[in-house]
C-alpha atoms as a PDB file:
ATOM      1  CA  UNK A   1     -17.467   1.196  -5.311  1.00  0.00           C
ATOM      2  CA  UNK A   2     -18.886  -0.890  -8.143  1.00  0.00           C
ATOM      3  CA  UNK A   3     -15.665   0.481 -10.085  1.00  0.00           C
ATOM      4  CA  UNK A   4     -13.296  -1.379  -7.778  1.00  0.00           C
ATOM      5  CA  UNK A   5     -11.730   1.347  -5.735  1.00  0.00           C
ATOM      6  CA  UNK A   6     -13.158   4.909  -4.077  1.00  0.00           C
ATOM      7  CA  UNK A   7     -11.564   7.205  -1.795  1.00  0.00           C
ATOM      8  CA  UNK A   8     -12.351   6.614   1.329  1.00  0.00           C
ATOM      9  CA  UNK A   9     -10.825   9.743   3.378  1.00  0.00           C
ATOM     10  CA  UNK A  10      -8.627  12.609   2.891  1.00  0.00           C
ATOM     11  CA  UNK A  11      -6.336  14.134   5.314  1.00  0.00           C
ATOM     12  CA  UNK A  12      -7.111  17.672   5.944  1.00  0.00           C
ATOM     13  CA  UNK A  13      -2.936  18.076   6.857  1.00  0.00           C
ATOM     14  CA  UNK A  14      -0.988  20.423   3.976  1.00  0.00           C
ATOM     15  CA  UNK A  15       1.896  18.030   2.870  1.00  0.00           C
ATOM     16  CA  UNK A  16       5.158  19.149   2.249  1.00  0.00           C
ATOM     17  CA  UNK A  17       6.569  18.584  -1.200  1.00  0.00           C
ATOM     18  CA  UNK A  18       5.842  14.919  -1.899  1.00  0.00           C
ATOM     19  CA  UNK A  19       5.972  14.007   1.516  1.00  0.00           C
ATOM     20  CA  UNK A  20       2.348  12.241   1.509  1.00  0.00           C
ATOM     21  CA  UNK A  21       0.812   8.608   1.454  1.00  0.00           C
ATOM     22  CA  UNK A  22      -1.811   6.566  -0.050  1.00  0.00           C
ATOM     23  CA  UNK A  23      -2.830   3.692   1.809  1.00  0.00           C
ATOM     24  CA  UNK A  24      -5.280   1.265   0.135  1.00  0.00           C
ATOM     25  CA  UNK A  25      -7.231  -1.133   2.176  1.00  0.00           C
ATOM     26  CA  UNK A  26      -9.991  -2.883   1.974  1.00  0.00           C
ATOM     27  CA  UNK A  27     -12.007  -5.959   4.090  1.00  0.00           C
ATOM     28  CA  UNK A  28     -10.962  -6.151   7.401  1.00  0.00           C
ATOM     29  CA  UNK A  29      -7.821  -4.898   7.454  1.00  0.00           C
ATOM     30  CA  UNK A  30      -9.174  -1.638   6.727  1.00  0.00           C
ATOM     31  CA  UNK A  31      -8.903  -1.529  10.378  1.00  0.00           C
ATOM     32  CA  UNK A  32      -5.130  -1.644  10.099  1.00  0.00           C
ATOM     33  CA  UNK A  33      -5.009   0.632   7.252  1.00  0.00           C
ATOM     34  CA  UNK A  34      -6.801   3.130   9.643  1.00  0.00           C
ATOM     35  CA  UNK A  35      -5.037   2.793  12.213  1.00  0.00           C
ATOM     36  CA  UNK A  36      -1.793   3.388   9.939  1.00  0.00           C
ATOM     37  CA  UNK A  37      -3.041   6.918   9.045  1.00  0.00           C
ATOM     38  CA  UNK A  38      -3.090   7.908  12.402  1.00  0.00           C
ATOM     39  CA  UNK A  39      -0.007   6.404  13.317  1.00  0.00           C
ATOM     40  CA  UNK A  40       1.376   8.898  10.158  1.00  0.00           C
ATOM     41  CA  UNK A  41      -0.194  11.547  10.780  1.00  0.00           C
ATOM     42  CA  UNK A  42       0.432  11.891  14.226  1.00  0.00           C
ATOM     43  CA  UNK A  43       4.021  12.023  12.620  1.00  0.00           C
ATOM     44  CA  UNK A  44       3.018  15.121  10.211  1.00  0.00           C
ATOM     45  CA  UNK A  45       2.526  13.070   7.480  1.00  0.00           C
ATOM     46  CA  UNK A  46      -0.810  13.468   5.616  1.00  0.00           C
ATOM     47  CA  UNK A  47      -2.322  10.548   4.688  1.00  0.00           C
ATOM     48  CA  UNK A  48      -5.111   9.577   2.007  1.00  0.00           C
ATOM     49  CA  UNK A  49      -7.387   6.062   2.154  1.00  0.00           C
ATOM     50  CA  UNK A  50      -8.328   4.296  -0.377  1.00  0.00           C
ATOM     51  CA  UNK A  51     -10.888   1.594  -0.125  1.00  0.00           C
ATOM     52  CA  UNK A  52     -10.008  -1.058  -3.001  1.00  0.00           C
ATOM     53  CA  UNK A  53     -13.414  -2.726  -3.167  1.00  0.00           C
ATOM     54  CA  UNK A  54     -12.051  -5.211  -5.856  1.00  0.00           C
ATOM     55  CA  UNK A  55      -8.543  -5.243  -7.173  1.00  0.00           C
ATOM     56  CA  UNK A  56      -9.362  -8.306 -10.068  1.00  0.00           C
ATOM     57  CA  UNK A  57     -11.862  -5.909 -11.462  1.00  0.00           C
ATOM     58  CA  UNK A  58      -9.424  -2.843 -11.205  1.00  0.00           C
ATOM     59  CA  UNK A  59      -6.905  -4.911 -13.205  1.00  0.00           C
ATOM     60  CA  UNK A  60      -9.509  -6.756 -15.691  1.00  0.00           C
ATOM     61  CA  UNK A  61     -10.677  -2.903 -16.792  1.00  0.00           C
ATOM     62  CA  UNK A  62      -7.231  -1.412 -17.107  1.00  0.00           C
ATOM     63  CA  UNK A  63      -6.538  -4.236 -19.465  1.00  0.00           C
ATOM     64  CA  UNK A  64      -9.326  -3.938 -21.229  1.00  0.00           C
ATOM     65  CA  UNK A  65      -8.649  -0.837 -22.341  1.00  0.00           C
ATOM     66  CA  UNK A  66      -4.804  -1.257 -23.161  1.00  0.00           C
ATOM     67  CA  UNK A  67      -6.529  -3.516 -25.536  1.00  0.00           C
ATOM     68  CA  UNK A  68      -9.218  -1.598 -26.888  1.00  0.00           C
ATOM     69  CA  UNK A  69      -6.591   1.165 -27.584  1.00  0.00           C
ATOM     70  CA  UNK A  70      -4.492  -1.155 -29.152  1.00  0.00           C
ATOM     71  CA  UNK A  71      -7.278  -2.242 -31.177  1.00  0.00           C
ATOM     72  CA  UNK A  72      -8.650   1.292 -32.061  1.00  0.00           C
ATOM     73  CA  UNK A  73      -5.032   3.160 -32.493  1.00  0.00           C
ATOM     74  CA  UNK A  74      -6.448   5.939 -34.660  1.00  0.00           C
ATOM     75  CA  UNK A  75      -8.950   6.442 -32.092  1.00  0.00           C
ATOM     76  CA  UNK A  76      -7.929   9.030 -28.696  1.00  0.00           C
ATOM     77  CA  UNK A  77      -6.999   6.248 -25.990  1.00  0.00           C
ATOM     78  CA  UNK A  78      -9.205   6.015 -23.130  1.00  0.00           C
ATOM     79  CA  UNK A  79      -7.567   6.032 -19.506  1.00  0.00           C
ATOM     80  CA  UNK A  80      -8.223   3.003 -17.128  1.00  0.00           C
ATOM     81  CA  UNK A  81     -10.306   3.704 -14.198  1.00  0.00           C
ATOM     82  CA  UNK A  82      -7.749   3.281 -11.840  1.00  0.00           C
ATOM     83  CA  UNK A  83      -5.511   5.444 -13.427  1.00  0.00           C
ATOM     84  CA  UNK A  84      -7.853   8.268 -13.480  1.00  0.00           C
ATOM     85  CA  UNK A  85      -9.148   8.192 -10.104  1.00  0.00           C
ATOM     86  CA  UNK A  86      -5.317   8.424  -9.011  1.00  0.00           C
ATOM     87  CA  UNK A  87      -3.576  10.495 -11.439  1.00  0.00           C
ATOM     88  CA  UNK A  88      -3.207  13.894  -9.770  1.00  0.00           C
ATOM     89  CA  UNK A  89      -2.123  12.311  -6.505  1.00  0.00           C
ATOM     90  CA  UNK A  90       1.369  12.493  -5.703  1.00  0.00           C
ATOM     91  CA  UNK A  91       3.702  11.291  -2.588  1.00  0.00           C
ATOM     92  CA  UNK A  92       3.716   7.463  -1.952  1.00  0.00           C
ATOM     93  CA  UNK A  93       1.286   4.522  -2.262  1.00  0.00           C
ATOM     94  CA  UNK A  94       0.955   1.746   0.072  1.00  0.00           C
ATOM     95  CA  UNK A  95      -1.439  -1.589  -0.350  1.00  0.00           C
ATOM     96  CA  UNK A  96      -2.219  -3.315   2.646  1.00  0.00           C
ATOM     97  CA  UNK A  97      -4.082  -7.010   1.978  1.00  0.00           C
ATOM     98  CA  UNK A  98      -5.014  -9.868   3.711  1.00  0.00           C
ATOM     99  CA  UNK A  99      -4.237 -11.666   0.529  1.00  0.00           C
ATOM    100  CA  UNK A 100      -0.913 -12.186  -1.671  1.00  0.00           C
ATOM    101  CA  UNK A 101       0.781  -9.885  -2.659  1.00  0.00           C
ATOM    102  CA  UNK A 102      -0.003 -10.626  -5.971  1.00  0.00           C
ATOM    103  CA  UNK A 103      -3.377  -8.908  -6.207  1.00  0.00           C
ATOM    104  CA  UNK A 104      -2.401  -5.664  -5.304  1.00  0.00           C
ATOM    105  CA  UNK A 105       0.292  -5.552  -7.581  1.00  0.00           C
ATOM    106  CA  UNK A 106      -1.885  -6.277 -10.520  1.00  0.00           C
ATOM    107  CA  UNK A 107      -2.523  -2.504 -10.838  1.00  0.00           C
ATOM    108  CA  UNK A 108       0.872  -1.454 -10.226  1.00  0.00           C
ATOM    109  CA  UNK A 109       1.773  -0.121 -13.286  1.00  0.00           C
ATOM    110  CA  UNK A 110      -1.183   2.200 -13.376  1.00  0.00           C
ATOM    111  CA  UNK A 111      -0.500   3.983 -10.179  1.00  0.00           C
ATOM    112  CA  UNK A 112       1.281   7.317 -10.115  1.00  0.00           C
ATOM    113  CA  UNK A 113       3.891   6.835  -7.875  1.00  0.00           C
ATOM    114  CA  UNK A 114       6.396   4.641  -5.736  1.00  0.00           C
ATOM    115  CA  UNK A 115       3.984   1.579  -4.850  1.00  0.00           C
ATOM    116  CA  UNK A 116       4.835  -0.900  -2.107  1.00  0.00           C
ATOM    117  CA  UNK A 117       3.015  -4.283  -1.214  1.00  0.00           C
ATOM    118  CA  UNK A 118       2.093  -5.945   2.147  1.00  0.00           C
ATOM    119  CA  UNK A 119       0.209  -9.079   1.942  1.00  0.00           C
ATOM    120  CA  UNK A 120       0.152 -12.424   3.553  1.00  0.00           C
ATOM    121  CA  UNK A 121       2.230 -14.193   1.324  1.00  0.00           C
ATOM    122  CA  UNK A 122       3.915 -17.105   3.528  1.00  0.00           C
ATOM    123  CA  UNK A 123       2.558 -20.126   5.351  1.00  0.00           C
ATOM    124  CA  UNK A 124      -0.439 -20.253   7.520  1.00  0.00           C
ATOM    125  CA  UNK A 125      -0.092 -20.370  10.785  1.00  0.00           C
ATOM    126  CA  UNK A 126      -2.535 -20.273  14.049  1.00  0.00           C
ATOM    127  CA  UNK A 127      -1.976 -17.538  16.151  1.00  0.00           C
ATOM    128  CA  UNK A 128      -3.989 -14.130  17.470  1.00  0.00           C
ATOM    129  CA  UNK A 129      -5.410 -12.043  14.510  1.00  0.00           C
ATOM    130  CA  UNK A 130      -2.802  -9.615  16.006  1.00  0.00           C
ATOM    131  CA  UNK A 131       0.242 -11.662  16.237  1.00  0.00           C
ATOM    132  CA  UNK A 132      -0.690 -13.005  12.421  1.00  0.00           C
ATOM    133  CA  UNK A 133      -0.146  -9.398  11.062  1.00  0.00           C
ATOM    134  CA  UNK A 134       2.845  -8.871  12.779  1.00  0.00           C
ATOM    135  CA  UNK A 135       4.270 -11.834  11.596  1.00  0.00           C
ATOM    136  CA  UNK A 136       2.726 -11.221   7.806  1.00  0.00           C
ATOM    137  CA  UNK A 137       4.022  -7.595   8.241  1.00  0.00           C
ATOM    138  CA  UNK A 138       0.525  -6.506   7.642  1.00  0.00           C
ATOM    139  CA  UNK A 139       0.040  -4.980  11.075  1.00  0.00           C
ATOM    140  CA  UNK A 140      -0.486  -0.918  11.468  1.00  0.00           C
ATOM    141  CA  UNK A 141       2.880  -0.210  12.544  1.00  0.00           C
ATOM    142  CA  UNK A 142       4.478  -2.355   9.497  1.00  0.00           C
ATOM    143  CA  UNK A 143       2.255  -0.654   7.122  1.00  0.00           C
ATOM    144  CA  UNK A 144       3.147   2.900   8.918  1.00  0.00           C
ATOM    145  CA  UNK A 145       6.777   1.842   8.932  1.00  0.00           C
ATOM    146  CA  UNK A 146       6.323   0.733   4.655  1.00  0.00           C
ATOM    147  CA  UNK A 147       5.168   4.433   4.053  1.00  0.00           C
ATOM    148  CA  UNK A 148       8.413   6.056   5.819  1.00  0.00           C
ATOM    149  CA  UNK A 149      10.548   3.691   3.805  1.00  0.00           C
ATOM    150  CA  UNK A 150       8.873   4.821   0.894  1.00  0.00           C
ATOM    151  CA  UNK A 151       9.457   8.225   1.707  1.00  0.00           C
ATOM    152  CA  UNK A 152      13.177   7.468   2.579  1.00  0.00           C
ATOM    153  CA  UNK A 153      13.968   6.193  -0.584  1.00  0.00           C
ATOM    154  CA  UNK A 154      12.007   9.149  -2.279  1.00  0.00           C
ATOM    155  CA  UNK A 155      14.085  11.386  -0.313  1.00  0.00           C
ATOM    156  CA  UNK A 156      11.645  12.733   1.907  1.00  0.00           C
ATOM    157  CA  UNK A 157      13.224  11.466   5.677  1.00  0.00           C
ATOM    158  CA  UNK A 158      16.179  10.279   6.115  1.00  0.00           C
ATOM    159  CA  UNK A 159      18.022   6.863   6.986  1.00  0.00           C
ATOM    160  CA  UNK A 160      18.155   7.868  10.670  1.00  0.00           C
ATOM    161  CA  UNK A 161      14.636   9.518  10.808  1.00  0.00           C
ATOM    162  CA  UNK A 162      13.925   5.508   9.700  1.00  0.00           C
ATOM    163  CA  UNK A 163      16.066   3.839  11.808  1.00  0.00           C
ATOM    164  CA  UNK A 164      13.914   6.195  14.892  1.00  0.00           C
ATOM    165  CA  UNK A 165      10.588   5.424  13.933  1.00  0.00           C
ATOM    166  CA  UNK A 166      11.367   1.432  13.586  1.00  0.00           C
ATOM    167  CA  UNK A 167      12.353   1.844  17.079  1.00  0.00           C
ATOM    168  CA  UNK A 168       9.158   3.718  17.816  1.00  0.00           C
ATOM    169  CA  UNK A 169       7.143   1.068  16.167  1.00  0.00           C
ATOM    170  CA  UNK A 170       8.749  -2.361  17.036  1.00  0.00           C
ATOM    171  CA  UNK A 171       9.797  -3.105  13.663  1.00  0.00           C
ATOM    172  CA  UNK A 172      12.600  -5.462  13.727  1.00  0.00           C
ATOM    173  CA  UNK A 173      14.892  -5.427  10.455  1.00  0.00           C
ATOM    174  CA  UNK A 174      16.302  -8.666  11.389  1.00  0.00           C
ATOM    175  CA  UNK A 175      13.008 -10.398  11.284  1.00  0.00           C
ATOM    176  CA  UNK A 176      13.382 -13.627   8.953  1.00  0.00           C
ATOM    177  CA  UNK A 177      10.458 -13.035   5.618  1.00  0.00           C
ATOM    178  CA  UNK A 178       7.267 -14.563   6.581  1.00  0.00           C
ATOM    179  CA  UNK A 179       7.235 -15.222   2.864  1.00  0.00           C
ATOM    180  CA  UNK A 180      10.215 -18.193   2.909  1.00  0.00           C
ATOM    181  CA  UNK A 181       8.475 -19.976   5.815  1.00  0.00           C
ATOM    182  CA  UNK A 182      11.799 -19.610   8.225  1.00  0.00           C
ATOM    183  CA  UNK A 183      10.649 -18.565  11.723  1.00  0.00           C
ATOM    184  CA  UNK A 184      14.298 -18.646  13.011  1.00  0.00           C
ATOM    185  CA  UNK A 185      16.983 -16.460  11.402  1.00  0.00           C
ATOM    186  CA  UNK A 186      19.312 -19.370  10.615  1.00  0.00           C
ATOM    187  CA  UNK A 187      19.148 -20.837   7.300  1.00  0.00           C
END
């Protein structure tokens, strides 16, 4: 916890091949995150959480040791924190964050895997807490939806298998990015 990051559950499904996700969550849309898995694995996909306690100090460790490697090249390198905790993990990772998107991807290059982003990147609005994570694509069914993606373009479902479950979870392609402020599709 102190670290910045600690699994918070397993799935107890078997997956098949690579056909697995990581979802990291952490505040309160943990909630979301959680509700995600089950969304998944009601699906068959098994899905691991990840409570990310503190991304800044996930990021400020793995760079301190890139540069105390650098620093000590005749020395074995060391192995961030993050890095370690995840590195026999396979299948697909998915962040989920009531922040930017930017924090989140400050570890991206020391996970594993295929690693998408949701985060509330855009501008404020006042609505329900649910209708703000639908429209910040932060909601359960955009971060289940993110995961199937992932495992589309890794091969693991297909396009139509994709094109079903947006259908099953509401997710509307054509939605304008909450991240360039439109709220109407026309430019």
């Amino acid at each position: 916890m102190i670290k910045g990051m600690y699994c918070f559950s397993r799935s107890d499904r078997k997956p098949e091949g690579n056909k697995k996700a990581h979802l990291f969550g952490s505040g309160a849309i943990m909630a979301e995150v959680l509700q995600a898995k089950e969304l998944l694995e009601n699906m068959g996909i098994p899905v691991d959480v990840w409570s990310v306690t503190s991304y800044n100090e996930l990021s400020r460790e793995a760079l301190d040791v890139e540069r105390s490697n650098s620093l000590a090249a005749d020395q074995d390198p060391t192995i961030p924190y993050v890095q370690a905790l995840l590195g026999n993990e396979t299948g697909v990772f998915v962040a989920a964050s009531d922040y930017m998107k930017a924090l989140p991807l400050s570890i991206a290059r020391w996970i594993p895997g295929p690693f998408s982003v949701l985060g509330t990147d855009g501008y404020g609005l006042s609505e329900s807490l649910h209708d703000l994570r639908t429209h910040f694509e932060v909601s359960a069914e955009y971060i289940a939806y993110t995961v199937l993606a992932a495992l589309t373009s890794n091969g693991q479902l297909t396009t139509t298998q994709l094109q079903a479950a947006a259908k099953t979870l509401a997710i509307t392609p054509e939605k304008p990015n909450p991240a360039r402020g439109r709220t109407s599709t026309t430019p």
